[in-house]
C-alpha atoms as a PDB file:
ATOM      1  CA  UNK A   1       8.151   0.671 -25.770  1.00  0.00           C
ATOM      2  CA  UNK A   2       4.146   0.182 -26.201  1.00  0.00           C
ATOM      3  CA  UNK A   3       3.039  -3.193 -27.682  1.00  0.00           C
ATOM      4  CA  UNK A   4       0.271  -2.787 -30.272  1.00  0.00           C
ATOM      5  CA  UNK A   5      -2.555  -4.723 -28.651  1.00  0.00           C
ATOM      6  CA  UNK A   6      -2.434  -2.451 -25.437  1.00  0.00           C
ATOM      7  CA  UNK A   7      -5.075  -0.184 -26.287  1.00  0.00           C
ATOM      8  CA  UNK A   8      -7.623  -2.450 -27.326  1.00  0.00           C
ATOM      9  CA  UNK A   9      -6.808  -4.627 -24.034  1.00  0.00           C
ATOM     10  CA  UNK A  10      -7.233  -2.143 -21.950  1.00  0.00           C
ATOM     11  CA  UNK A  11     -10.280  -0.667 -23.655  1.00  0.00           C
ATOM     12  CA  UNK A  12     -11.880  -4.478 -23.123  1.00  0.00           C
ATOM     13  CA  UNK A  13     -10.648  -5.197 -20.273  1.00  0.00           C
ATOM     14  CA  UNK A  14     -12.018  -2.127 -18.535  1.00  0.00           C
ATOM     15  CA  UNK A  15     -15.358  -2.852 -20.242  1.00  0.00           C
ATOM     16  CA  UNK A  16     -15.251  -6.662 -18.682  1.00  0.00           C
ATOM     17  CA  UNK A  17     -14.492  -4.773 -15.599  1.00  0.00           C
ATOM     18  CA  UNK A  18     -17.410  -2.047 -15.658  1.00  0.00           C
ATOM     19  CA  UNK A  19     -14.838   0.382 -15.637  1.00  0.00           C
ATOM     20  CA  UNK A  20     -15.198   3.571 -17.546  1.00  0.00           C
ATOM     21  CA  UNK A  21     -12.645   6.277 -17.531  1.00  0.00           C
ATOM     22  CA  UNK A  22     -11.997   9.038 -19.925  1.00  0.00           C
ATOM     23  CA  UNK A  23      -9.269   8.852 -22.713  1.00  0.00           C
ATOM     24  CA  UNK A  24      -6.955  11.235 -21.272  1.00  0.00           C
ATOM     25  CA  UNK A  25      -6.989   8.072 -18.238  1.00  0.00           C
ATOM     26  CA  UNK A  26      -6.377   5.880 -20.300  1.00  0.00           C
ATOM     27  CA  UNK A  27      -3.310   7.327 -22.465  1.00  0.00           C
ATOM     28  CA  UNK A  28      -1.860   7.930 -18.932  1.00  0.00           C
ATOM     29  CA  UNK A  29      -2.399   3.814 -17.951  1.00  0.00           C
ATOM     30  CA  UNK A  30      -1.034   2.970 -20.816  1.00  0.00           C
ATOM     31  CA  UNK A  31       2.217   5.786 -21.389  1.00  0.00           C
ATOM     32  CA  UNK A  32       2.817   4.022 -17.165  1.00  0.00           C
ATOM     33  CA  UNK A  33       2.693   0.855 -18.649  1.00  0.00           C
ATOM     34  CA  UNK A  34       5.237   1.951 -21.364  1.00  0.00           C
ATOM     35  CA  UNK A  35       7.724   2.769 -18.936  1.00  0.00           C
ATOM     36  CA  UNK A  36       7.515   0.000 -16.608  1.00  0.00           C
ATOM     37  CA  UNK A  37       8.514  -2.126 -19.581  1.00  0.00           C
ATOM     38  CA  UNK A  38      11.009   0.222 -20.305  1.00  0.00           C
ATOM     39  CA  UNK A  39      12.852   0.696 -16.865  1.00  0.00           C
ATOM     40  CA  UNK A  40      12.067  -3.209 -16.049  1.00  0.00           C
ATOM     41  CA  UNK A  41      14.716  -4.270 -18.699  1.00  0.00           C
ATOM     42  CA  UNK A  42      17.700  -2.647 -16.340  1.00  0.00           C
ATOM     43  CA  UNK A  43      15.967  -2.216 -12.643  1.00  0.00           C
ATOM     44  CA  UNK A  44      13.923  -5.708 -12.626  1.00  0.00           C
ATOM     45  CA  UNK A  45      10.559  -3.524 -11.107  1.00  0.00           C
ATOM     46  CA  UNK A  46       8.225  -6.781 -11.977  1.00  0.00           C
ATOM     47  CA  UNK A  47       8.464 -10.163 -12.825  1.00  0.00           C
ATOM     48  CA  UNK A  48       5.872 -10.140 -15.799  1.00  0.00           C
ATOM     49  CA  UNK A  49       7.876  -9.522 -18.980  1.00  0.00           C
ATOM     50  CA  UNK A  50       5.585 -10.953 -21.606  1.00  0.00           C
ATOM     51  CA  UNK A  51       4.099  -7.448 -23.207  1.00  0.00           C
ATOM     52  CA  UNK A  52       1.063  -9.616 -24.144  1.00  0.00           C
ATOM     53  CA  UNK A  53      -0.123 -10.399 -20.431  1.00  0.00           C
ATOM     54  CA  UNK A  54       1.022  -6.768 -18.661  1.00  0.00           C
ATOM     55  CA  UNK A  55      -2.207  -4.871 -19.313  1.00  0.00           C
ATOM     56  CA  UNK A  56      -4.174  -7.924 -17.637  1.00  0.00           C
ATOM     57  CA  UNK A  57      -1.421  -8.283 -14.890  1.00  0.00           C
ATOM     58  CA  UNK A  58       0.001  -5.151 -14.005  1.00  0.00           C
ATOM     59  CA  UNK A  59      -2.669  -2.413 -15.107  1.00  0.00           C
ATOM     60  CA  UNK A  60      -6.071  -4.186 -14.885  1.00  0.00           C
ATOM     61  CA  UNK A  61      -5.064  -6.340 -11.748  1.00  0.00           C
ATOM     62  CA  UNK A  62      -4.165  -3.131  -9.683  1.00  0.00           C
ATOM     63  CA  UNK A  63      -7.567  -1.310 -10.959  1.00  0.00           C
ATOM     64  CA  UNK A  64      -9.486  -4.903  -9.145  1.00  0.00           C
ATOM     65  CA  UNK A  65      -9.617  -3.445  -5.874  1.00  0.00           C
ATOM     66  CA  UNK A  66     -11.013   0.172  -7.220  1.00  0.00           C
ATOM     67  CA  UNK A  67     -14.494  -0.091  -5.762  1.00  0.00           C
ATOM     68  CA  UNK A  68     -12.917  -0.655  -1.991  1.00  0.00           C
ATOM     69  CA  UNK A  69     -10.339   2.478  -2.226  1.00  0.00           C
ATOM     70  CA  UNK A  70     -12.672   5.293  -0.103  1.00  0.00           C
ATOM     71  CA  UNK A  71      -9.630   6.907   1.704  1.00  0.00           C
ATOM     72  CA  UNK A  72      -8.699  10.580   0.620  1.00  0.00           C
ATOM     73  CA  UNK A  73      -5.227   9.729   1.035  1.00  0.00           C
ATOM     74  CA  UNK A  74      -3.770   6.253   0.552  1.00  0.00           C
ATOM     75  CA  UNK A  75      -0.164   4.755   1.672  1.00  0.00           C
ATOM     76  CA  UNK A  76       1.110   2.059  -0.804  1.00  0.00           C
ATOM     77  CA  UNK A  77       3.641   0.149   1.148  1.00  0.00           C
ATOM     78  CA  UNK A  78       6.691  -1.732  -0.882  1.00  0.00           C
ATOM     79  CA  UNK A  79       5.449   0.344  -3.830  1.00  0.00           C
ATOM     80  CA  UNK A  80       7.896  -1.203  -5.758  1.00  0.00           C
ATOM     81  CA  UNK A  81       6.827  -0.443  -9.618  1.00  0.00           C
ATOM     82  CA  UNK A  82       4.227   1.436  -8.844  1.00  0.00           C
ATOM     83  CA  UNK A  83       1.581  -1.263  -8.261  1.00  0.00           C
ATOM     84  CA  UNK A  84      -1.350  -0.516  -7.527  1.00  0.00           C
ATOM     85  CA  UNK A  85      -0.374   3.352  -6.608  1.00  0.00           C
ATOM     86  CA  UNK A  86       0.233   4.164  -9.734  1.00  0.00           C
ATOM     87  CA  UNK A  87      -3.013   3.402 -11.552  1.00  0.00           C
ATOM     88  CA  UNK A  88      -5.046   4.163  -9.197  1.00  0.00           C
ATOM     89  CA  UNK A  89      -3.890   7.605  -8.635  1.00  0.00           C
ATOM     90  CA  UNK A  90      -4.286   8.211 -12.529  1.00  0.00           C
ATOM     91  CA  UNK A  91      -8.122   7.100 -11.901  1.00  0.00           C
ATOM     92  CA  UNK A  92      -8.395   8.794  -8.528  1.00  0.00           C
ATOM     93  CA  UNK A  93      -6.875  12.603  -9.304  1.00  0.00           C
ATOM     94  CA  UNK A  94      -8.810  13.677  -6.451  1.00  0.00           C
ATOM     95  CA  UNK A  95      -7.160  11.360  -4.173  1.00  0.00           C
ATOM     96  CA  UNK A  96      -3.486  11.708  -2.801  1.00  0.00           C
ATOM     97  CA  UNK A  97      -1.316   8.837  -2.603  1.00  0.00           C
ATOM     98  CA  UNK A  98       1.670   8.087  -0.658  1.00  0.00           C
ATOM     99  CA  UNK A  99       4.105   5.572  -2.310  1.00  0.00           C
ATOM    100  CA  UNK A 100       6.782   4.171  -0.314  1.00  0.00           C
ATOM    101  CA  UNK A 101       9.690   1.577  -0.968  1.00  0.00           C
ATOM    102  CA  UNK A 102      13.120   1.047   0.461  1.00  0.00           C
ATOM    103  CA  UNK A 103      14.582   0.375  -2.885  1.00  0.00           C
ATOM    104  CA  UNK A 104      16.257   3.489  -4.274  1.00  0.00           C
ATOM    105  CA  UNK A 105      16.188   2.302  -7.451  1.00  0.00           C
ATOM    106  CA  UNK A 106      12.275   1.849  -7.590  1.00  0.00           C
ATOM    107  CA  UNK A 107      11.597   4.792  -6.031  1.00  0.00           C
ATOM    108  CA  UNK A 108      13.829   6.489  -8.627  1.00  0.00           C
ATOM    109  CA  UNK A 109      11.085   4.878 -10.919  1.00  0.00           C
ATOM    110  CA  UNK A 110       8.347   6.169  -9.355  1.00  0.00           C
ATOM    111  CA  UNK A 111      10.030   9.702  -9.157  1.00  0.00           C
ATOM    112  CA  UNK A 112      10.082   9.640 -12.558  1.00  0.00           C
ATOM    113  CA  UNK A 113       6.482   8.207 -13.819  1.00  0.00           C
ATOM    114  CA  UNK A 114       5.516  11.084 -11.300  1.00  0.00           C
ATOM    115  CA  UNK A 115       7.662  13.886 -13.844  1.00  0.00           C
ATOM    116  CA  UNK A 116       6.410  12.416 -16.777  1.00  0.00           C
ATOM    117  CA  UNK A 117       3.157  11.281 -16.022  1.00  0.00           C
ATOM    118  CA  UNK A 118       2.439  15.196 -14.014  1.00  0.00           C
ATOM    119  CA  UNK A 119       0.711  12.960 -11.450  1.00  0.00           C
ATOM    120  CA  UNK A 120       0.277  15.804  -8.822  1.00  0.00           C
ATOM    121  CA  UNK A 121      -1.296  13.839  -6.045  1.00  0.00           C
ATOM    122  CA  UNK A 122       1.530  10.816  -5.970  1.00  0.00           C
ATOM    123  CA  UNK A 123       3.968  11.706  -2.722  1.00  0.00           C
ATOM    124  CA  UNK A 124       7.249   8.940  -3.358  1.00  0.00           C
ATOM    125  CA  UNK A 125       8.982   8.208   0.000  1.00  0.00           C
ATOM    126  CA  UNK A 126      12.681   5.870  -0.088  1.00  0.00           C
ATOM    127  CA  UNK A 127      12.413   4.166   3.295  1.00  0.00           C
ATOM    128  CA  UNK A 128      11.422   1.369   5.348  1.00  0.00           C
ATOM    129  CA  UNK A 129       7.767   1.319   6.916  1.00  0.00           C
ATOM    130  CA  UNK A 130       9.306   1.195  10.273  1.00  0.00           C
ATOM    131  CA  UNK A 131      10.607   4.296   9.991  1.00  0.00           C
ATOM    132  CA  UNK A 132       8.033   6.476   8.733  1.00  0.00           C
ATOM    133  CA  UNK A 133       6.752   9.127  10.616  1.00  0.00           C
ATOM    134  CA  UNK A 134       3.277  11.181   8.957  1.00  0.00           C
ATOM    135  CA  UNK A 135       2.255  13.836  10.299  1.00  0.00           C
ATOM    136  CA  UNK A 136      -1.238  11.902  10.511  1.00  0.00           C
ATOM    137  CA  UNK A 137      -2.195   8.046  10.200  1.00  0.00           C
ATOM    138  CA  UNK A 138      -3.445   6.798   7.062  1.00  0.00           C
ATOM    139  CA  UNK A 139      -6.840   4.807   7.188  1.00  0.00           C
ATOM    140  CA  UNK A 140      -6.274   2.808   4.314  1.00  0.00           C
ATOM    141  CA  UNK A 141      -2.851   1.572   3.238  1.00  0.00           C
ATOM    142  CA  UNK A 142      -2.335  -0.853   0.573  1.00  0.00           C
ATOM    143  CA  UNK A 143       0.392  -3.573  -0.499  1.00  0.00           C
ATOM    144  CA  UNK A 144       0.440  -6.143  -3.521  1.00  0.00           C
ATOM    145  CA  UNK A 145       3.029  -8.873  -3.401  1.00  0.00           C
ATOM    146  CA  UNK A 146       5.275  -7.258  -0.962  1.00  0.00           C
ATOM    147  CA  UNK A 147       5.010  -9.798   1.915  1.00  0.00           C
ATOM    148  CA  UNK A 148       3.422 -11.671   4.527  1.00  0.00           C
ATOM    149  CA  UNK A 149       0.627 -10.643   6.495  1.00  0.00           C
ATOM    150  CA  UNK A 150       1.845 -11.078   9.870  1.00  0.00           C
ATOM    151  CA  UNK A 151       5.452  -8.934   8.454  1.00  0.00           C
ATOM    152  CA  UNK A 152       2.398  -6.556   7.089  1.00  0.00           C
ATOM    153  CA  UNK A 153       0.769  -6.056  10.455  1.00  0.00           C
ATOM    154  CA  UNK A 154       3.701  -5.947  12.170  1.00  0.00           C
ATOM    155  CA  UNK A 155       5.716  -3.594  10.523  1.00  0.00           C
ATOM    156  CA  UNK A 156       2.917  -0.744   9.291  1.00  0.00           C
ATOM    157  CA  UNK A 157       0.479  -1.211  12.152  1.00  0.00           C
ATOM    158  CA  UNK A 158       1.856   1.539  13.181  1.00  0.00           C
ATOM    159  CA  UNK A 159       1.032   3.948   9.845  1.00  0.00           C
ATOM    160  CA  UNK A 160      -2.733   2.670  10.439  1.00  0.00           C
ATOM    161  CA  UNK A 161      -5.383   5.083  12.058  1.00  0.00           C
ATOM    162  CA  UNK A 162      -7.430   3.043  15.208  1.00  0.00           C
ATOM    163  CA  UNK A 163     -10.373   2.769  12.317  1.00  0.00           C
ATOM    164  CA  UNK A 164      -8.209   2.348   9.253  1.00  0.00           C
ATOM    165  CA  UNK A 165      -7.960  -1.071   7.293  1.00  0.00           C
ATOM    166  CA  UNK A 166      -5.261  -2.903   4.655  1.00  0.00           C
ATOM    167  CA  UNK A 167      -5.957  -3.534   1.951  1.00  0.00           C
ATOM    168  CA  UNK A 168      -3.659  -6.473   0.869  1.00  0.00           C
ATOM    169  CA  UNK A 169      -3.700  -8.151  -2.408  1.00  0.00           C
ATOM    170  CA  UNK A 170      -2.742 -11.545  -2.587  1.00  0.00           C
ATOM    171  CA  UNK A 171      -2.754 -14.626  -5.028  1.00  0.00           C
ATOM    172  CA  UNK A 172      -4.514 -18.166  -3.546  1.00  0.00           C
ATOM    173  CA  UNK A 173      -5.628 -17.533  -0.012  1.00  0.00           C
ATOM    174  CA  UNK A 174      -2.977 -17.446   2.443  1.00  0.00           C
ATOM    175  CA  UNK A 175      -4.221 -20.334   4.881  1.00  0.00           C
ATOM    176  CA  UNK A 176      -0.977 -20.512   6.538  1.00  0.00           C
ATOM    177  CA  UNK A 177      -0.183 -16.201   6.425  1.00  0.00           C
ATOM    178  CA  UNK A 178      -3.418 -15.851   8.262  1.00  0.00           C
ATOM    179  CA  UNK A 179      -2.768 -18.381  11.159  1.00  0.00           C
ATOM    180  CA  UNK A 180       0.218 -16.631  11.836  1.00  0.00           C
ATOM    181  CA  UNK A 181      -1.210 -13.228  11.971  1.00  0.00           C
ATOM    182  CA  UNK A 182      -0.553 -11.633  15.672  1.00  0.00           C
ATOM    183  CA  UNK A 183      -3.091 -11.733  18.409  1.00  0.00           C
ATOM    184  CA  UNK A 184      -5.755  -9.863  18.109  1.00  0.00           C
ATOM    185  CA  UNK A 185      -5.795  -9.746  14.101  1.00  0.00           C
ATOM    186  CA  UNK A 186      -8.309 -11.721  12.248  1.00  0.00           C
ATOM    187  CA  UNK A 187      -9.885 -11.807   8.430  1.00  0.00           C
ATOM    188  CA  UNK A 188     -13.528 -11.068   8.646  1.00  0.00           C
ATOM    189  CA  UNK A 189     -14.284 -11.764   5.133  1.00  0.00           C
ATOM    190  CA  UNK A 190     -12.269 -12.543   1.405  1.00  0.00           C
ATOM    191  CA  UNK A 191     -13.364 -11.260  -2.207  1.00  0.00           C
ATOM    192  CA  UNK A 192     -12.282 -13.565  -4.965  1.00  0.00           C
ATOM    193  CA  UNK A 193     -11.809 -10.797  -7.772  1.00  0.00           C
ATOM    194  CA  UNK A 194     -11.858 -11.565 -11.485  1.00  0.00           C
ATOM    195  CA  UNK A 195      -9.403  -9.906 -13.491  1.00  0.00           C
ATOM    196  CA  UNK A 196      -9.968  -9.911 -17.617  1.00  0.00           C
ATOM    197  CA  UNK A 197      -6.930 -12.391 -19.435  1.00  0.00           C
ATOM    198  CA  UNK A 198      -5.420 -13.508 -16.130  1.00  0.00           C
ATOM    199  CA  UNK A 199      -5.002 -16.728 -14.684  1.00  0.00           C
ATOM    200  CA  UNK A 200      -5.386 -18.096 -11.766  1.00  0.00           C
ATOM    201  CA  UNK A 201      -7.049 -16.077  -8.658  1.00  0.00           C
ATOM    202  CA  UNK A 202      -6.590 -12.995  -7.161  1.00  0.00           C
ATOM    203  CA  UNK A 203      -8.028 -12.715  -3.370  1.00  0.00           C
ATOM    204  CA  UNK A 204      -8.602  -9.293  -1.203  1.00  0.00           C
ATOM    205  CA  UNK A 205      -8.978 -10.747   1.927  1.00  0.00           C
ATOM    206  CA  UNK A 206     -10.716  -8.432   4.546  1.00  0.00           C
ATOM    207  CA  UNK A 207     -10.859  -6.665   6.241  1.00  0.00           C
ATOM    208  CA  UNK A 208      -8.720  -8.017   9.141  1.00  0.00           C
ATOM    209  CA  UNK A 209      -9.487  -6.031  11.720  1.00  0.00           C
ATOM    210  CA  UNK A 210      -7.388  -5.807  15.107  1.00  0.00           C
ATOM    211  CA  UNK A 211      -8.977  -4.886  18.497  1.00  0.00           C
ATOM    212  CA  UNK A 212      -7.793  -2.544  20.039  1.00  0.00           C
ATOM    213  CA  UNK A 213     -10.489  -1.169  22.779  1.00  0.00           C
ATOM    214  CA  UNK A 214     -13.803  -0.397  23.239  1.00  0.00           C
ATOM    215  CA  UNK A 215     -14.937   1.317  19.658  1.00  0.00           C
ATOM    216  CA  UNK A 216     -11.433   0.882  18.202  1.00  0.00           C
ATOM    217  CA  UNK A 217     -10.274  -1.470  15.799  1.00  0.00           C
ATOM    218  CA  UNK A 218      -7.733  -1.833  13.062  1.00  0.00           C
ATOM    219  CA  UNK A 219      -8.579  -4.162   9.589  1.00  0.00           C
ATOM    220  CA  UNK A 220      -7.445  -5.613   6.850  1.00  0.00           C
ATOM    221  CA  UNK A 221      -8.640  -6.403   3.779  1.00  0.00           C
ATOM    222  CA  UNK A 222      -6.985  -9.123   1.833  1.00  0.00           C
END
């Protein structure tokens, strides 16, 4: 279920974006994007169902916050359809990426865009954030629309390594999200990113970092 202008989207898009990956990457964006569209009609993954805006929102808005992903192993938190784990593990094979949701039904998405798409380095984990346990703690963990930063901090602070940072992606600036963060988080700086065909902004605020001690510190990136 591929709409005929995806290709040449993407292929512009990436070139707005200074982007260059292979063929082989992009068949892969685009066969995720296919079925997204395809499981979305019965599982309601995203709320973008116009095929004419999903390779600007879903595909080229998750590859906007490439440049700042320098963590050999990423957590996506409330990975819900796959966004942004999904495309950036097809850009980053070398990475590993840790996907997690508490929504059986999208991680029985994500399962499956794993089988399909042979994306070796994408772990998918069905359970809250609060009750993950890895065996080490991540120094970079991501989350797009999944929910407010001081719910972010609260609930994954825990996944985050003393020098690790979030990298949240958010819409307008959150004035309000950011007053309530908890004590001892704060936003040291915000990157207004442009994404090719979309409207409106999209912000990556960060990083917040947290203080911890002397030489520790926690931060996100919004």
């Amino acid at each position: 279920m591929s709409y005929p202008q995806w290709p040449g989207q993407l292929r512009d898009g990436l070139a707005a974006m200074n982007l260059s990956l292979s063929d082989s990457q992009q068949q892969q964006l685009l066969a995720f994007l296919a079925l997204l569209n395809k499981w979305n009609k019965a599982y309601n993954l995203t709320a973008v169902r116009d095929e004419r805006v999903m390779v600007s929102r879903q595909l080229l808005d998750s590859l906007s916050i490439l440049p700042w992903v320098t963590t050999d192993h990423l957590l996506d938190v409330g990975a819900g359809g796959g966004l942004p784990g999904i495309p950036l593990a097809i850009v980053f094979p070398e990475k590993r990426f840790t996907l997690l949701d508490s929504n059986g039904k999208k991680t029985r998405f994500l399962n499956q865009c794993v089988l399909e798409l042979g994306l070796d380095n994408v772990e998918v984990i069905h359970g809250r954030a609060e009750d993950c346990q890895p065996d080490q703690p991540f120094t970079q963990i991501s989350s797009r629309a999944f929910t407010a930063l001081e719910n972010l901090v609260t609930w994954c602070g825990g996944l985050l390594a003393n020098d690790g940072e979030f990298l949240a992606m958010k819409g307008q600036y959150p004035d309000d999200e950011v007053a309530a963060l908890p004590a001892g988080w704060q936003v040291e700086s915000s990157h207004s990113l442009t994404v090719p065909g979309a409207d409106g902004e999209r912000h990556w605020r960060g990083p917040v970092r947290h203080r911890l001690g002397p030489g520790d510190e926690h931060a996100l990136r919004l």
